[in-house]
Protein backbone atom coordinates (compact mmCIF):
# COMPACT_ATOMS: atom_id res chain seq x y z
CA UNK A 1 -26.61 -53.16 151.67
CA UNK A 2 -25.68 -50.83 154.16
CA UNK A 3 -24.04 -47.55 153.45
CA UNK A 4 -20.06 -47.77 154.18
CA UNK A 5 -18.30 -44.79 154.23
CA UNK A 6 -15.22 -46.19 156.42
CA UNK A 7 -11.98 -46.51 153.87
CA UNK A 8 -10.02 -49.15 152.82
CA UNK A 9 -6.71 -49.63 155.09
CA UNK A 10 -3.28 -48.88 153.46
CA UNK A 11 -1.22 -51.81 152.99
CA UNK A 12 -2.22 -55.41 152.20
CA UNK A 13 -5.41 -56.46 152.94
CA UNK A 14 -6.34 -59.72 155.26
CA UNK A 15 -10.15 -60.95 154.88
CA UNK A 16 -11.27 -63.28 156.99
CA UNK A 17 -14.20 -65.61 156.05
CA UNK A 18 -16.28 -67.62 158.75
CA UNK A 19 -16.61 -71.54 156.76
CA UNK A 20 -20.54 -72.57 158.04
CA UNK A 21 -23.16 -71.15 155.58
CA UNK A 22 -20.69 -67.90 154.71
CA UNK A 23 -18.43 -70.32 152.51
CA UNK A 24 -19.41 -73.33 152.67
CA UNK A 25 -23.30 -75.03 152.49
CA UNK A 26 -22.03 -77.62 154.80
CA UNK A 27 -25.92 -78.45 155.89
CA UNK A 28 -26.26 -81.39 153.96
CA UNK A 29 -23.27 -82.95 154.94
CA UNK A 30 -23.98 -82.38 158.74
CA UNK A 31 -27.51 -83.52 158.72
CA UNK A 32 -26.04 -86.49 157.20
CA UNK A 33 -23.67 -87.18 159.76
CA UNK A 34 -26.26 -86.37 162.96
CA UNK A 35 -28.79 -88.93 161.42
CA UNK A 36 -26.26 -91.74 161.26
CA UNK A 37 -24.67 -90.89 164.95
CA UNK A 38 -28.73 -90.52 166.15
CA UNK A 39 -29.12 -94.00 164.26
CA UNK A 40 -25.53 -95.58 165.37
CA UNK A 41 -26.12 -94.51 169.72
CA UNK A 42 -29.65 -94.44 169.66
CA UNK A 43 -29.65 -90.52 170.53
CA UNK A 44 -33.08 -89.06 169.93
CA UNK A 45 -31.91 -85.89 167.58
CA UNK A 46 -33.68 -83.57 165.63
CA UNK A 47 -31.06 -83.13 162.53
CA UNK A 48 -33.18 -80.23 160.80
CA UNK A 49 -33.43 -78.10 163.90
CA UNK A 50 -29.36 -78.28 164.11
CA UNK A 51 -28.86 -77.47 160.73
CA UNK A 52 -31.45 -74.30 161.11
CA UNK A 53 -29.14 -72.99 163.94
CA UNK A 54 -25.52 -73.76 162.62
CA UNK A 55 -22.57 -71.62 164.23
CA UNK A 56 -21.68 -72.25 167.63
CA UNK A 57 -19.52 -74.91 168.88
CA UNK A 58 -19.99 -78.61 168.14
CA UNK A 59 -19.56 -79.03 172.10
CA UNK A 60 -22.98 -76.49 172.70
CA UNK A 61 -25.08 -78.54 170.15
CA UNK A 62 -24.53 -81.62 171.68
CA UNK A 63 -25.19 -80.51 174.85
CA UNK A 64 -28.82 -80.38 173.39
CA UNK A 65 -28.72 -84.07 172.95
CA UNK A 66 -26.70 -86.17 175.59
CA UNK A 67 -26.49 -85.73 179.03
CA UNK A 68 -23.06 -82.98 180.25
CA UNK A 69 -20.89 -86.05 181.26
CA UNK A 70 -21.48 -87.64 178.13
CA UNK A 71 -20.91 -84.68 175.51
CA UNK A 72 -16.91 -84.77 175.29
CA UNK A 73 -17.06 -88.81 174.25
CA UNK A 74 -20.41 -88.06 172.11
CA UNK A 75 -18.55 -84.92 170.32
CA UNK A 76 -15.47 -87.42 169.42
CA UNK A 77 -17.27 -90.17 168.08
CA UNK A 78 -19.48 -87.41 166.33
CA UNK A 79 -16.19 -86.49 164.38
CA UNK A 80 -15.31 -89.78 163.67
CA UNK A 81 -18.43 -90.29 161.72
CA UNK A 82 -18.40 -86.24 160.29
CA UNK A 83 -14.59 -87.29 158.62
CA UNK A 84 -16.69 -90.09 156.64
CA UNK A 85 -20.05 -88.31 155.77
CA UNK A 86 -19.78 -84.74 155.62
CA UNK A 87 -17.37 -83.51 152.86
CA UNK A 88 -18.81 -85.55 149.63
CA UNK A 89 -22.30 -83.35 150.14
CA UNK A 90 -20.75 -79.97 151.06
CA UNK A 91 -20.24 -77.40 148.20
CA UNK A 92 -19.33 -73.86 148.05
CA UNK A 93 -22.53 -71.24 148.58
CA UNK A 94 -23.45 -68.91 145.93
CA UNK A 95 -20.55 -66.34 145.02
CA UNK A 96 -18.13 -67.87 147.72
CA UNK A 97 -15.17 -69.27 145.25
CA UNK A 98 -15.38 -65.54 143.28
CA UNK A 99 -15.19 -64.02 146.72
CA UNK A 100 -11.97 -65.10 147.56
CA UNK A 101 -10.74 -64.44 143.98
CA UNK A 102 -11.78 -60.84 144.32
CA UNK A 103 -9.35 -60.41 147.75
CA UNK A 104 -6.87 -62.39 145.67
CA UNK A 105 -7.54 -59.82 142.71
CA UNK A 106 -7.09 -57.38 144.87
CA UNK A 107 -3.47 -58.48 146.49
CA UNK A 108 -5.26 -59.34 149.56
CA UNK A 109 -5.02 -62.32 151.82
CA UNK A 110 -7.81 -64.61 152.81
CA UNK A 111 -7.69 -66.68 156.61
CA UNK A 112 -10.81 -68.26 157.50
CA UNK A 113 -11.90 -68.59 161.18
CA UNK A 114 -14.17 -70.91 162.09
CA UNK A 115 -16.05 -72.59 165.14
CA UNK A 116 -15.59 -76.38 163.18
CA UNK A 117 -12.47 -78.13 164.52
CA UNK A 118 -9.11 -77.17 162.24
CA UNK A 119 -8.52 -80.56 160.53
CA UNK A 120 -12.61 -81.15 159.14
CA UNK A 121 -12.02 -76.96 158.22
CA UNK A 122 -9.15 -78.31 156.17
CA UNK A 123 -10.49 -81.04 154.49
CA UNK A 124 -13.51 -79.42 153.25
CA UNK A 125 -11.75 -76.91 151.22
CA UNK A 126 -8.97 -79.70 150.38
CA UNK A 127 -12.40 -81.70 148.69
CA UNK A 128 -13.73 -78.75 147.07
CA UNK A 129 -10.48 -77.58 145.76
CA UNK A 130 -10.32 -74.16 147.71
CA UNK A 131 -7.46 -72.45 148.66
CA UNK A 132 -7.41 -69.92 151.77
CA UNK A 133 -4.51 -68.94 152.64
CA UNK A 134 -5.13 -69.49 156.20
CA UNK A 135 -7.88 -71.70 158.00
CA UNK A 136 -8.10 -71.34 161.74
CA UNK A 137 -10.69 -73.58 163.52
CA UNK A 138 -12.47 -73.80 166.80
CA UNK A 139 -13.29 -70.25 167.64
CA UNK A 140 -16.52 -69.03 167.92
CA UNK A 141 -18.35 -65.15 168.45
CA UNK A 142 -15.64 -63.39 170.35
CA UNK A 143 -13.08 -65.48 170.88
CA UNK A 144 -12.12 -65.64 166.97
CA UNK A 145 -10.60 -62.39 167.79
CA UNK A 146 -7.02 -63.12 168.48
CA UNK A 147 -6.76 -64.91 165.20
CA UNK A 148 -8.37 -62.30 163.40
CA UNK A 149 -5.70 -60.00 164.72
CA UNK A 150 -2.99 -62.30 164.80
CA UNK A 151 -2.87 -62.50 160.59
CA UNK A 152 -4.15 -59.25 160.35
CA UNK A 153 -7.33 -58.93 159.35
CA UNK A 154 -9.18 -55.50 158.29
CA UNK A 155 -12.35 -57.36 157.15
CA UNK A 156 -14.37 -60.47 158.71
CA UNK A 157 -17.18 -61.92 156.79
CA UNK A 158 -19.91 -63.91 158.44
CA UNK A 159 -23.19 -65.07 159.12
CA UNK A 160 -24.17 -65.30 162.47
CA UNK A 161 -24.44 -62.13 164.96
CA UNK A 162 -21.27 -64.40 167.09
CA UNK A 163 -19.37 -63.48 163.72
CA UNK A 164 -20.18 -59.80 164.14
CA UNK A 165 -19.21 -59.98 167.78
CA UNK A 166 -16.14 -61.47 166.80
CA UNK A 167 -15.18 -58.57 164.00
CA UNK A 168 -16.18 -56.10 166.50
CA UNK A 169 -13.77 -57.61 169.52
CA UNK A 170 -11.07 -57.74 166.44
CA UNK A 171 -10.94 -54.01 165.65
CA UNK A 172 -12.19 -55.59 161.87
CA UNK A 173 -15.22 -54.24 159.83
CA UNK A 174 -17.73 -56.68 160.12
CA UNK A 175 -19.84 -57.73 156.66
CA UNK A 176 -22.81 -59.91 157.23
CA UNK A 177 -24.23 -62.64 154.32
CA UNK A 178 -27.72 -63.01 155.67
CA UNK A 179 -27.00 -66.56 154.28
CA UNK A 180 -26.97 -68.43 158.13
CA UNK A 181 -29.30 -68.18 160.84
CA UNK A 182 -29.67 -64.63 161.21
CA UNK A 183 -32.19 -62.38 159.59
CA UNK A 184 -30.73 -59.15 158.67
CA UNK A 185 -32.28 -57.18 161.23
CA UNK A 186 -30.40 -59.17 163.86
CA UNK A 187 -27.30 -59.20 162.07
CA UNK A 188 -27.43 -55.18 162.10
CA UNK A 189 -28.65 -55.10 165.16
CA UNK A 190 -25.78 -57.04 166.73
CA UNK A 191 -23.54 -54.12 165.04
CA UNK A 192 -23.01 -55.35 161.37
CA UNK A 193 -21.29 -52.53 159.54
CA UNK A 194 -22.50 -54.22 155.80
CA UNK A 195 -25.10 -56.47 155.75
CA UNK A 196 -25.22 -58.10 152.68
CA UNK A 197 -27.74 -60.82 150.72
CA UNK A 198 -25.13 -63.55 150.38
CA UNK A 199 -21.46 -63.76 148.51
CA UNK A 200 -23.00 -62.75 145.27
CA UNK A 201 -22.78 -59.09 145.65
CA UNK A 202 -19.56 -58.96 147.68
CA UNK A 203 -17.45 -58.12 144.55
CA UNK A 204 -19.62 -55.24 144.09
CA UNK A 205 -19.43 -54.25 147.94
CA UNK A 206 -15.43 -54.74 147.96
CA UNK A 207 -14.95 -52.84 144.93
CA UNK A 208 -16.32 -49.95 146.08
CA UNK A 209 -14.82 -50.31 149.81
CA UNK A 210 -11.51 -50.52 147.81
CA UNK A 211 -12.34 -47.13 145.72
């Protein structure tokens, strides 16, 4: 863990949370959901090589895949088949539910900001039984800035260096869960001010922030 010496804002606090492999293990679900659209269009994909590199937009994986003029109807008929396959294998990643209990704890507010589109954002924590008090979807790295300010938030938690780009552009402290893509070193590197293992030792982390 990196040393943090910055202190806790008066007021309520606002956390945001990204949802991909910071709350959420969604990887099973989305291989899922890329075999059976590889197996429904006959689209040549490589479903463990997209789950190793989860983050950005839906639109920028795809792109991988299908040819430009084809990515906006592949992306929709993507989502048709992610509302049927994705949320039954999803579940919460280590420490993630007593995360958002310690903001709660603390009289904090949690929003989460994500790159997946609002409505899938919503169901998954609807399935699992999670409550945010906010869930924000299709923003990625920087641009999940002006929701991050918009409710407020001191804190973003993420797991890909676009998540610390997005804290940064926010005016938030940025804590990393080397839990995604990233190894720590690039996660620090990108400007991380806590880099953390995963949501396990975030109680420990935001108790002390808040001493």
């Amino acid at each position: 863990m990196s040393p943090m010496t910055t202190n806790a804002p008066a007021g309520p606090l606002t956390v945001g949370f990204d949802l991909d492999l910071t709350l959420l293990d969604t990887r099973p679900g989305i291989r899922l959901t890329w075999e059976t659209f590889a197996a429904a269009y006959g689209v040549d994909v490589d479903a463990d090589l997209v789950v190793s590199r989860l983050g950005p937009p839906l639109e920028q994986e795809m792109a991988h895949w299908v040819p430009a003029d084809q990515v906006t109807e592949m992306v929709a008929r993507y989502r048709t088949l992610y509302g049927i396959h994705a949320f039954a294998p999803t579940v919460p990643m280590p420490g993630a539910r007593d995360a958002l209990d310690a903001v709660r704890r603390a009289g904090g507010r949690t929003v989460v900001v994500t790159a997946k589109n609002g409505p899938h954002a919503e169901q998954h924590f609807a399935h699992l039984g999670i409550e945010p008090d906010a869930i924000v979807g299709g923003l990625f790295a920087e641009g999940k800035a002006e929701a991050l300010r918009a409710h407020g938030a001191s804190v973003y938690v993420g797991d890909h260096t676009g998540d610390v780009r997005g804290a940064k552009a926010a005016g938030a402290l940025s804590v990393a869960v080397a839990t995604g893509p990233c190894a720590p070193e690039e996660l620090r590197e990108a400007g991380a001010d806590v880099v953390l293992k995963d949501l396990t030792d975030f109680r420990a982390w935001w108790d002390t922030y808040l001493g």
